[in-house]
C-alpha atoms as a PDB file:
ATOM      1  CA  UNK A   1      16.223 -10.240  16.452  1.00  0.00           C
ATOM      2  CA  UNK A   2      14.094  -7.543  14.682  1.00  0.00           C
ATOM      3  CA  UNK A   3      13.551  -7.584  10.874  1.00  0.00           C
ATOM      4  CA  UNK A   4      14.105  -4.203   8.850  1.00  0.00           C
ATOM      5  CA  UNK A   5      13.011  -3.171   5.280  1.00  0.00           C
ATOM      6  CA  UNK A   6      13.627  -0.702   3.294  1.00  0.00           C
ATOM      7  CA  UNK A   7      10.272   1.886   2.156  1.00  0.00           C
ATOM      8  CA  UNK A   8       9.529   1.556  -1.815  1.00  0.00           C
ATOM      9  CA  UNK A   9       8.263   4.869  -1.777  1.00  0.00           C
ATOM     10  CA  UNK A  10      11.271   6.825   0.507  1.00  0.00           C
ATOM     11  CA  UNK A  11      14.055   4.237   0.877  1.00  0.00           C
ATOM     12  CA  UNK A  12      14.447   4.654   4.422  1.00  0.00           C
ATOM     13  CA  UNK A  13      14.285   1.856   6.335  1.00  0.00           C
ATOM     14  CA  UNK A  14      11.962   0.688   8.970  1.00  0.00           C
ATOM     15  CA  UNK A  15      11.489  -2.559  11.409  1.00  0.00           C
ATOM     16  CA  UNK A  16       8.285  -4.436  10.863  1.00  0.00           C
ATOM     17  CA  UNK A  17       5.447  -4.865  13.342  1.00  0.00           C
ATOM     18  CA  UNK A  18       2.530  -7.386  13.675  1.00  0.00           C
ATOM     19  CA  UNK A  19       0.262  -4.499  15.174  1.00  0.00           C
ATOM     20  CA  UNK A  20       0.584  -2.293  11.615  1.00  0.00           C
ATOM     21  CA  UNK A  21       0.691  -3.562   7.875  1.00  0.00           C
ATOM     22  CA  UNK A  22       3.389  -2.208   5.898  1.00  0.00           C
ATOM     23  CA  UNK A  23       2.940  -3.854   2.475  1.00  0.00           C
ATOM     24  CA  UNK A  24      -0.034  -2.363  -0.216  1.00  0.00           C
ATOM     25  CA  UNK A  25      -0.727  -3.573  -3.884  1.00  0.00           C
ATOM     26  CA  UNK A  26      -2.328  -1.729  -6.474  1.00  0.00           C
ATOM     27  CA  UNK A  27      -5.551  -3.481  -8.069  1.00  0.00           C
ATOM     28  CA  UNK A  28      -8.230  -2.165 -10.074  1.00  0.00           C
ATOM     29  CA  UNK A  29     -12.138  -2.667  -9.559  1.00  0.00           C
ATOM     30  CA  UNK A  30     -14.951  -2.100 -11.662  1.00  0.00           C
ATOM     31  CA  UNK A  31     -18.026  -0.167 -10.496  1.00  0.00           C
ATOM     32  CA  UNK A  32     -19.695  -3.240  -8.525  1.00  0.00           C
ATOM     33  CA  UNK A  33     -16.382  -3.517  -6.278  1.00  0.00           C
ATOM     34  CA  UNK A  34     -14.921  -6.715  -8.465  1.00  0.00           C
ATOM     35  CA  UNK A  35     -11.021  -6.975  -8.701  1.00  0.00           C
ATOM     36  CA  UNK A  36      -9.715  -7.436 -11.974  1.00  0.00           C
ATOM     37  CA  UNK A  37      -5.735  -9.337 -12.848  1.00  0.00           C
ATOM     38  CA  UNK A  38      -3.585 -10.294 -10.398  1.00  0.00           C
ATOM     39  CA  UNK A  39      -1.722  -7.680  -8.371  1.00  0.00           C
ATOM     40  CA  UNK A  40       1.660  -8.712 -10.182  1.00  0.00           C
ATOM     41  CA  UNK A  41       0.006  -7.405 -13.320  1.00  0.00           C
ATOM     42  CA  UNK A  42       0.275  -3.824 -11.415  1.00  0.00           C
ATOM     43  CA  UNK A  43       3.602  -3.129 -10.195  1.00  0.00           C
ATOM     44  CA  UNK A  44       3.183  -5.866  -7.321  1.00  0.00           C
ATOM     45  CA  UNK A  45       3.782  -5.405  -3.327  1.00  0.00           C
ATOM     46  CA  UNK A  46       5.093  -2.253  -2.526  1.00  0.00           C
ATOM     47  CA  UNK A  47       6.663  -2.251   0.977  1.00  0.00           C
ATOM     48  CA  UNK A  48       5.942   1.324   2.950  1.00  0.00           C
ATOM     49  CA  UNK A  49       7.349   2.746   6.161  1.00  0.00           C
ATOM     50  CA  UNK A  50       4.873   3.506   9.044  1.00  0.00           C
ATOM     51  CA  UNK A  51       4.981   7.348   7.849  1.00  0.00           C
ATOM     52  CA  UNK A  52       4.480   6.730   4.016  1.00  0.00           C
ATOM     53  CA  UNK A  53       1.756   4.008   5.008  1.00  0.00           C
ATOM     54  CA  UNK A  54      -0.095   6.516   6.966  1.00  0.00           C
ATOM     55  CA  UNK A  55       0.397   9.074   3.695  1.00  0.00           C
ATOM     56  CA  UNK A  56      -1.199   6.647   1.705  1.00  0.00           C
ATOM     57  CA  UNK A  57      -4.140   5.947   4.125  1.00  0.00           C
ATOM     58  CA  UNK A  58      -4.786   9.777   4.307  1.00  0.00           C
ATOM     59  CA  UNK A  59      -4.787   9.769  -0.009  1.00  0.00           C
ATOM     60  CA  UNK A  60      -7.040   6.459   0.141  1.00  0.00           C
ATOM     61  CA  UNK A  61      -9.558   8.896   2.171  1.00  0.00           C
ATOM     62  CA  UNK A  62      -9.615  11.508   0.043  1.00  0.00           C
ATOM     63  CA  UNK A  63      -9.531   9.580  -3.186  1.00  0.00           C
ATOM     64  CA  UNK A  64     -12.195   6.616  -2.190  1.00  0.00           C
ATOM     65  CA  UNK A  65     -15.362   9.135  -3.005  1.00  0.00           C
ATOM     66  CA  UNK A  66     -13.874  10.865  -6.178  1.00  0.00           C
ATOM     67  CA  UNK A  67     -16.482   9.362  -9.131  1.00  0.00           C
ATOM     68  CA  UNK A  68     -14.927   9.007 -12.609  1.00  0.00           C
END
């Protein structure tokens, strides 16, 4: 029997697979790559389709050389 969830970010839902992750957390580092709280403190697991998942990869790109 397959398992659905429903995407945090579009509410539709989606089945889960081993082969792709479907869950992201938001942390915050400092400048030497440290993790700071507990990813509770930040909203938590947020459970994403395979289409908003791939969104969010495409963002991380972009955003991951942006210098404050």
């Amino acid at each position: 029997m397959a398992m659905a969830k429903r995407c945090d970010r579009c509410k539709k839902y989606f089945q889960i697979s081993e082969n792709q992750p479907s869950a992201v957390t938001i942390a915050y580092a400092d400048s030497s790559g440290r993790i700071h709280g507990r990813p509770d403190q930040y909203g938590g697991w947020r459970d994403l389709c395979p289409d908003c998942m791939d969104a969010f990869n495409v963002w991380m790109k972009e955003v991951q050389f942006v210098e404050g």
